[in-house]
C-alpha atoms as a PDB file:
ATOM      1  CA  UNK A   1      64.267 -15.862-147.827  1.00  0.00           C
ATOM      2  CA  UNK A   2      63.902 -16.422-144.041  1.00  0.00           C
ATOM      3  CA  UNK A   3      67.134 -12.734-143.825  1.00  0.00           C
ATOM      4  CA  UNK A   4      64.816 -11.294-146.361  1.00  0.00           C
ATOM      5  CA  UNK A   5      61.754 -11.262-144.445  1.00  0.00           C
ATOM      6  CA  UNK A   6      63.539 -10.643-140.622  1.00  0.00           C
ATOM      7  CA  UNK A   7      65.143  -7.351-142.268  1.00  0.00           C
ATOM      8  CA  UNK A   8      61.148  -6.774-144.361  1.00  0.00           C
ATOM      9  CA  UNK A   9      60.038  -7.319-140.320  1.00  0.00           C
ATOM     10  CA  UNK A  10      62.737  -5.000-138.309  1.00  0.00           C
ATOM     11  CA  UNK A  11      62.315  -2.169-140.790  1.00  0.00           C
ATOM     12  CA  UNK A  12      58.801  -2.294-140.678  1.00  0.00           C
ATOM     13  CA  UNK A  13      58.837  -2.080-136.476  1.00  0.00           C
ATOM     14  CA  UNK A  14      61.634   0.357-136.704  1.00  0.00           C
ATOM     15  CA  UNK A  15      58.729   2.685-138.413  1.00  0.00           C
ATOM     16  CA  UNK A  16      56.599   1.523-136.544  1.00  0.00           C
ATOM     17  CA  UNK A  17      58.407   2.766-133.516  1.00  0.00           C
ATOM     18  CA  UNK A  18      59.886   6.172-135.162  1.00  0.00           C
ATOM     19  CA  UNK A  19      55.966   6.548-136.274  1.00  0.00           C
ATOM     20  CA  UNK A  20      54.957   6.362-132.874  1.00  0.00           C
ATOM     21  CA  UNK A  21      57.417   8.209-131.099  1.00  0.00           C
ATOM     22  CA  UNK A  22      56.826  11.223-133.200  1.00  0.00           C
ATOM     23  CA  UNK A  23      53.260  11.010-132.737  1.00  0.00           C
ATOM     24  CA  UNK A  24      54.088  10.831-128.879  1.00  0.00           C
ATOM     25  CA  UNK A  25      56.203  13.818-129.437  1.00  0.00           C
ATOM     26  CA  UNK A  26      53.313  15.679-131.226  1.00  0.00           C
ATOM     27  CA  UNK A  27      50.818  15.108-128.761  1.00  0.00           C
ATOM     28  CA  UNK A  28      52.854  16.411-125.378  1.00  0.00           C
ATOM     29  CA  UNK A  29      53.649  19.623-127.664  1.00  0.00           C
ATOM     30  CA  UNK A  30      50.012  19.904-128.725  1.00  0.00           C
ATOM     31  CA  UNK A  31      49.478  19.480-125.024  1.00  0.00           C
ATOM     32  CA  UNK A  32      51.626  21.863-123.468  1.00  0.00           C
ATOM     33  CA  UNK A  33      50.544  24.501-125.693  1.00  0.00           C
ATOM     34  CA  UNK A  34      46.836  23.922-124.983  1.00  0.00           C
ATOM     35  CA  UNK A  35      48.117  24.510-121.152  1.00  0.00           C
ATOM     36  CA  UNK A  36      49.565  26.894-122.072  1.00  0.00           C
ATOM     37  CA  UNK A  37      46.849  28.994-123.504  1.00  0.00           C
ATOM     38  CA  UNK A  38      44.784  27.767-120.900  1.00  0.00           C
ATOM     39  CA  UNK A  39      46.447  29.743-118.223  1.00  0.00           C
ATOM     40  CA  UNK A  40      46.942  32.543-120.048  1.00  0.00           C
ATOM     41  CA  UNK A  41      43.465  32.879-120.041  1.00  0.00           C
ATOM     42  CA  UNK A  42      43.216  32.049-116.580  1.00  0.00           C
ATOM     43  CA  UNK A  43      45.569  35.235-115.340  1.00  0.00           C
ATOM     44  CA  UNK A  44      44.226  37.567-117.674  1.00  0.00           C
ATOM     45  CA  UNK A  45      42.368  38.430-113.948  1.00  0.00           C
ATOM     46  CA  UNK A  46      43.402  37.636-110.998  1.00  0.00           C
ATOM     47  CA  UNK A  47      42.837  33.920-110.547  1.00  0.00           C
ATOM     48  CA  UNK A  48      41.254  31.712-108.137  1.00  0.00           C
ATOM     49  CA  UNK A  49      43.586  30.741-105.492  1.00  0.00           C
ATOM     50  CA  UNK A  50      43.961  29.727-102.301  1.00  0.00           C
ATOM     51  CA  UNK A  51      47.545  30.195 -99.577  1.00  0.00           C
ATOM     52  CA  UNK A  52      48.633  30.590 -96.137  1.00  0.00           C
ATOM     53  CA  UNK A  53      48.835  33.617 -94.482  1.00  0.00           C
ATOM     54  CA  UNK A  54      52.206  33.789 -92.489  1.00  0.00           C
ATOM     55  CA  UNK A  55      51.103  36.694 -89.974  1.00  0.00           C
ATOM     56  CA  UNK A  56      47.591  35.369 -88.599  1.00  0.00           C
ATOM     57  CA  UNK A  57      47.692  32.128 -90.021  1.00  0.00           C
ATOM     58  CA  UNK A  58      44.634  32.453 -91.982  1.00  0.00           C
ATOM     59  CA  UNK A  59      43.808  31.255 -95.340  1.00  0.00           C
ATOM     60  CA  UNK A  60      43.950  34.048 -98.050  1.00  0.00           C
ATOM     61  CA  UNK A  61      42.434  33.303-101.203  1.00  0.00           C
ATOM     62  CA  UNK A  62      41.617  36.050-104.572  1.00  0.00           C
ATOM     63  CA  UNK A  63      38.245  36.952-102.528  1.00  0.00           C
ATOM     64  CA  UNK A  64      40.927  38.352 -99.339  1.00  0.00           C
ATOM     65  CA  UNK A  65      42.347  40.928-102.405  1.00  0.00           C
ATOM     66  CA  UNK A  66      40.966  44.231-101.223  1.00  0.00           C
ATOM     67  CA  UNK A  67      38.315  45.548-104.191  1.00  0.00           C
ATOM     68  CA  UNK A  68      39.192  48.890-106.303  1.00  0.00           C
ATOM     69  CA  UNK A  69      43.207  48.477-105.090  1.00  0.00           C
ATOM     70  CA  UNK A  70      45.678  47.641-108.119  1.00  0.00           C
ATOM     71  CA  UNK A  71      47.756  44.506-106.632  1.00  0.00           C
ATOM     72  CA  UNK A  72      51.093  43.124-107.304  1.00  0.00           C
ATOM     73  CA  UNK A  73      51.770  39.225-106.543  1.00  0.00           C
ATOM     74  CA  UNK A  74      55.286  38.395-106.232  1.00  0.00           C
ATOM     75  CA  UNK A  75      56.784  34.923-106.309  1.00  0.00           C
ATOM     76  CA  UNK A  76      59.799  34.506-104.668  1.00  0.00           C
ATOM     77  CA  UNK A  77      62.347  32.531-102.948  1.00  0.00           C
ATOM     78  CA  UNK A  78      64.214  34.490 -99.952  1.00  0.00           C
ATOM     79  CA  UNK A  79      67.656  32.611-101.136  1.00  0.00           C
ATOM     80  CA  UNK A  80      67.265  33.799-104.764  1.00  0.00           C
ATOM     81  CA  UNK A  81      69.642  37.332-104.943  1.00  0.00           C
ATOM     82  CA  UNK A  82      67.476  39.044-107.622  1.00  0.00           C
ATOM     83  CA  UNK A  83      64.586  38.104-104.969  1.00  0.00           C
ATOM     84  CA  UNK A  84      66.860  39.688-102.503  1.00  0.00           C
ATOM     85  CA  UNK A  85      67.548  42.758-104.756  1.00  0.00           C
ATOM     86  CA  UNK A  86      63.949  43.119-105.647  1.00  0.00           C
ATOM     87  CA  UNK A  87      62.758  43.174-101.995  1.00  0.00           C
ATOM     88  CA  UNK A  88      65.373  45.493-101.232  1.00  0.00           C
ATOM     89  CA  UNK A  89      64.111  48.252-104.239  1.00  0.00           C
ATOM     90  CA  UNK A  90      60.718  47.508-103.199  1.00  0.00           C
ATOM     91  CA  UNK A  91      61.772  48.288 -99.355  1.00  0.00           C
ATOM     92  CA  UNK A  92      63.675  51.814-100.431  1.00  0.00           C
ATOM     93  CA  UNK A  93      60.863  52.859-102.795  1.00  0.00           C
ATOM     94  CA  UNK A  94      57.436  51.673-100.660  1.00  0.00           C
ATOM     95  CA  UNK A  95      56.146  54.787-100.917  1.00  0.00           C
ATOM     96  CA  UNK A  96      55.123  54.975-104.509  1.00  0.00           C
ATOM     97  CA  UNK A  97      53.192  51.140-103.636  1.00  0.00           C
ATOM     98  CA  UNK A  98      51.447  52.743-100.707  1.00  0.00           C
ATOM     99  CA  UNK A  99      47.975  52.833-102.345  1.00  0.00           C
ATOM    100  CA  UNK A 100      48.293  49.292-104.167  1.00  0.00           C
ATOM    101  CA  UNK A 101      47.874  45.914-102.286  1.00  0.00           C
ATOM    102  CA  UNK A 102      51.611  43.667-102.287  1.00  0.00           C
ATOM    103  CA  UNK A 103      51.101  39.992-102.129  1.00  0.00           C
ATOM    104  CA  UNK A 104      55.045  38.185-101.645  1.00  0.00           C
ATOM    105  CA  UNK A 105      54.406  34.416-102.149  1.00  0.00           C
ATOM    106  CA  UNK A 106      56.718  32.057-101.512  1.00  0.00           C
ATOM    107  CA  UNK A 107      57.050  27.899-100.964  1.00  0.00           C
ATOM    108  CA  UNK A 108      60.035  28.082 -98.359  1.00  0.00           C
ATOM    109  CA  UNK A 109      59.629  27.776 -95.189  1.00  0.00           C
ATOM    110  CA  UNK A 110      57.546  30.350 -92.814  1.00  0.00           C
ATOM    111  CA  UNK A 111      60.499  31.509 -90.807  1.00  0.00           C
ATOM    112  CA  UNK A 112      62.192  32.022 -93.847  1.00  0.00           C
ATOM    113  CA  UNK A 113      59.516  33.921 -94.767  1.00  0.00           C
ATOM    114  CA  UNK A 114      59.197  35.562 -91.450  1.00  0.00           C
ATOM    115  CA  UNK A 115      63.033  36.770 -91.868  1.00  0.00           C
ATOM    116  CA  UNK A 116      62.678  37.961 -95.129  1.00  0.00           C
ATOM    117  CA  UNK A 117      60.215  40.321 -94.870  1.00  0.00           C
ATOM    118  CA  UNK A 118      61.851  41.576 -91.639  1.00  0.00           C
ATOM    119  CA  UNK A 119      65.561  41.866 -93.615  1.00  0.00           C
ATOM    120  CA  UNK A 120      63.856  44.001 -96.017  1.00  0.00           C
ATOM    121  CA  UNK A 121      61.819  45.900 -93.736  1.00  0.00           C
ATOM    122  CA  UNK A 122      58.784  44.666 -95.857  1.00  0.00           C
ATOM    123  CA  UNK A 123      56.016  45.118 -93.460  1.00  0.00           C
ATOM    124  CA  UNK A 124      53.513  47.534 -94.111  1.00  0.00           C
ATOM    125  CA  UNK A 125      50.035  46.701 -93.771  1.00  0.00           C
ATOM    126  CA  UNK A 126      49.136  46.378 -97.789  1.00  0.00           C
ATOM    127  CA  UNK A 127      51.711  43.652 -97.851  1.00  0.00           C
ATOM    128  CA  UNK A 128      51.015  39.800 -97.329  1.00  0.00           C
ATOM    129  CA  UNK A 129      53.131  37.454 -97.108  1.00  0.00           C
ATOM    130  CA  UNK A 130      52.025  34.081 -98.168  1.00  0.00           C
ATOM    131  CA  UNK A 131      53.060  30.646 -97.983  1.00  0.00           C
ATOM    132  CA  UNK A 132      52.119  28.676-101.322  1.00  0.00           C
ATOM    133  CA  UNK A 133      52.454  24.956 -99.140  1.00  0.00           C
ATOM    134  CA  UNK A 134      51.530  22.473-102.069  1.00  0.00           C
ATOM    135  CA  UNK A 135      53.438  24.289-105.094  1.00  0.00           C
ATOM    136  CA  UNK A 136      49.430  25.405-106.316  1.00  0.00           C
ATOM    137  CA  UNK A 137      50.820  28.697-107.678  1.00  0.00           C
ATOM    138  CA  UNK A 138      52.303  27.010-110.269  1.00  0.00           C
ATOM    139  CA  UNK A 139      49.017  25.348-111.245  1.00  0.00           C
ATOM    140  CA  UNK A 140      47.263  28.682-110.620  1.00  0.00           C
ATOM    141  CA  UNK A 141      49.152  31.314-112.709  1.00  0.00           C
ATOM    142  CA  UNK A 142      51.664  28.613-114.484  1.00  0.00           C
ATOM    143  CA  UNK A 143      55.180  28.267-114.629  1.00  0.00           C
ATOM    144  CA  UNK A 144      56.947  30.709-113.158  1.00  0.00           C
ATOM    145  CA  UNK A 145      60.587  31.948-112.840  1.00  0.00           C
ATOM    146  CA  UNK A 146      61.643  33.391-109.843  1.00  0.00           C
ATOM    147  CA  UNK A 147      60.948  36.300-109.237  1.00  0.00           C
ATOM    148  CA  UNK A 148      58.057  36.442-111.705  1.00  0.00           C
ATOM    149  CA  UNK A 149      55.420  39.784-110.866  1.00  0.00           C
ATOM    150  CA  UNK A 150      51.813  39.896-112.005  1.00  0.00           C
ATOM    151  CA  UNK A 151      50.476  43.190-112.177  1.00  0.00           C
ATOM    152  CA  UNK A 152      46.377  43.599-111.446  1.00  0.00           C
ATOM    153  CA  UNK A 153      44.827  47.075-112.144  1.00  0.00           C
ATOM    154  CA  UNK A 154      41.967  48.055-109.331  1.00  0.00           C
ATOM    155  CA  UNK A 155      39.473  46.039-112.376  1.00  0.00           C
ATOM    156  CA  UNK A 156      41.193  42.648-111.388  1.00  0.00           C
ATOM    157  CA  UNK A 157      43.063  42.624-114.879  1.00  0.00           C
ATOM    158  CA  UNK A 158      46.740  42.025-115.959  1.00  0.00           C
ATOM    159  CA  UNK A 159      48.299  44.874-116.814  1.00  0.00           C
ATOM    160  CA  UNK A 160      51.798  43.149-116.819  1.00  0.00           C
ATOM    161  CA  UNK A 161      54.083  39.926-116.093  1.00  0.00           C
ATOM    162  CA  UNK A 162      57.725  40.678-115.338  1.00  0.00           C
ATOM    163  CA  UNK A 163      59.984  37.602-115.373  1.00  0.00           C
ATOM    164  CA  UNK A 164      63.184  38.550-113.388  1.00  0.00           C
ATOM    165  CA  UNK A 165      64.420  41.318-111.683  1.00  0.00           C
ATOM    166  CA  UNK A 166      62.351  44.569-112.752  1.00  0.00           C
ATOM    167  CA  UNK A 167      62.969  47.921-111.977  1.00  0.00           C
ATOM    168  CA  UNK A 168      60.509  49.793-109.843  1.00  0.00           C
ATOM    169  CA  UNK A 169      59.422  52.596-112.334  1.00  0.00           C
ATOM    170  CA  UNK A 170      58.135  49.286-114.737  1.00  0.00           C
ATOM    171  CA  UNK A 171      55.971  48.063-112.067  1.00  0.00           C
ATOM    172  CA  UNK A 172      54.864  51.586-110.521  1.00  0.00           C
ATOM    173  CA  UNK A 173      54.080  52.283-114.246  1.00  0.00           C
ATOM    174  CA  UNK A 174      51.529  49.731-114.806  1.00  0.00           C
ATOM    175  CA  UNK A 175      50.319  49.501-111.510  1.00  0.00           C
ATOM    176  CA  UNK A 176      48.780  53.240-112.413  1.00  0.00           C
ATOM    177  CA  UNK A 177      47.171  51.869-115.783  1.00  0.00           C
END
């Protein structure tokens, strides 16, 4: 009787436990796709942010985004190689950007910064380069690969997010949208 009732008692917290492991499971899937959602709402125009500027050391937020210009925010890391790759397509084909506000945002440090953008000869005046010190881009426009591109039409809306290296007609073609 007493075997009985310890196997009736270690089946019963065995469900107990399964029961409430899957219900933990449920709720951080529910969760994450509420998140989710949540920022894709959130970038459907430009969000609210706020980074360092690596040229005058100022702080440029959404407001600093020049009104009526489409813009193009770029996260990247100078080490990655499609970064590297991007930045140099960018570089050979700035012309076709000229009228559209760049903003390269990284979370390495500011020299490395600083040498990127010279490397690629990225230094035109409608590109900023930003410095994204406590990881908030990830909170502002969600988890992002590197190098992930948002695309903002001169209306502040998404017209695109790349993930990855993209080729330059993609991005000149919904910049123009």
């Amino acid at each position: 009787l007493k075997s009985y009732l310890m196997r009736k008692i270690i089946k019963i917290a065995v469900v107990i436990i399964i029961a409430g492991f899957l219900s933990y499971m449920f709720f951080q899937i529910h969760h994450k796709i509420v998140q989710k959602d949540v920022i894709v709402q959130k970038i459907k125009r430009i969000p609210k942010f706020s980074f360092f500027n690596v040229l005058n050391k100022d702080i440029f937020t959404n407001d600093s985004i020049k009104k009526g210009d489409p813009c193009l925010i770029i996260y990247f890391n100078p080490d990655c190689e499609f970064c590297q790759h991007e930045a140099k397509q960018l570089s050979l084909n700035i012309q076709k950007f000229q009228n559209d506000q760049i903003l390269m945002i990284s979370y390495v440090k500011i020299g490395k910064i600083l040498k990127f953008r010279k490397d690629y000869h990225l230094q035109g005046k409608n590109i900023t380069f930003l410095k994204d010190s406590n990881f908030q881009f990830l909170n502002d426009f969600g988890e992002s690969s590197i190098p992930s591109i948002f695309i903002y039409n001169k209306d502040r809306k998404l017209t695109h997010h790349f993930i990855g290296e993209t080729k330059m007609e993609a991005l000149s073609k919904y910049l123009n949208k």
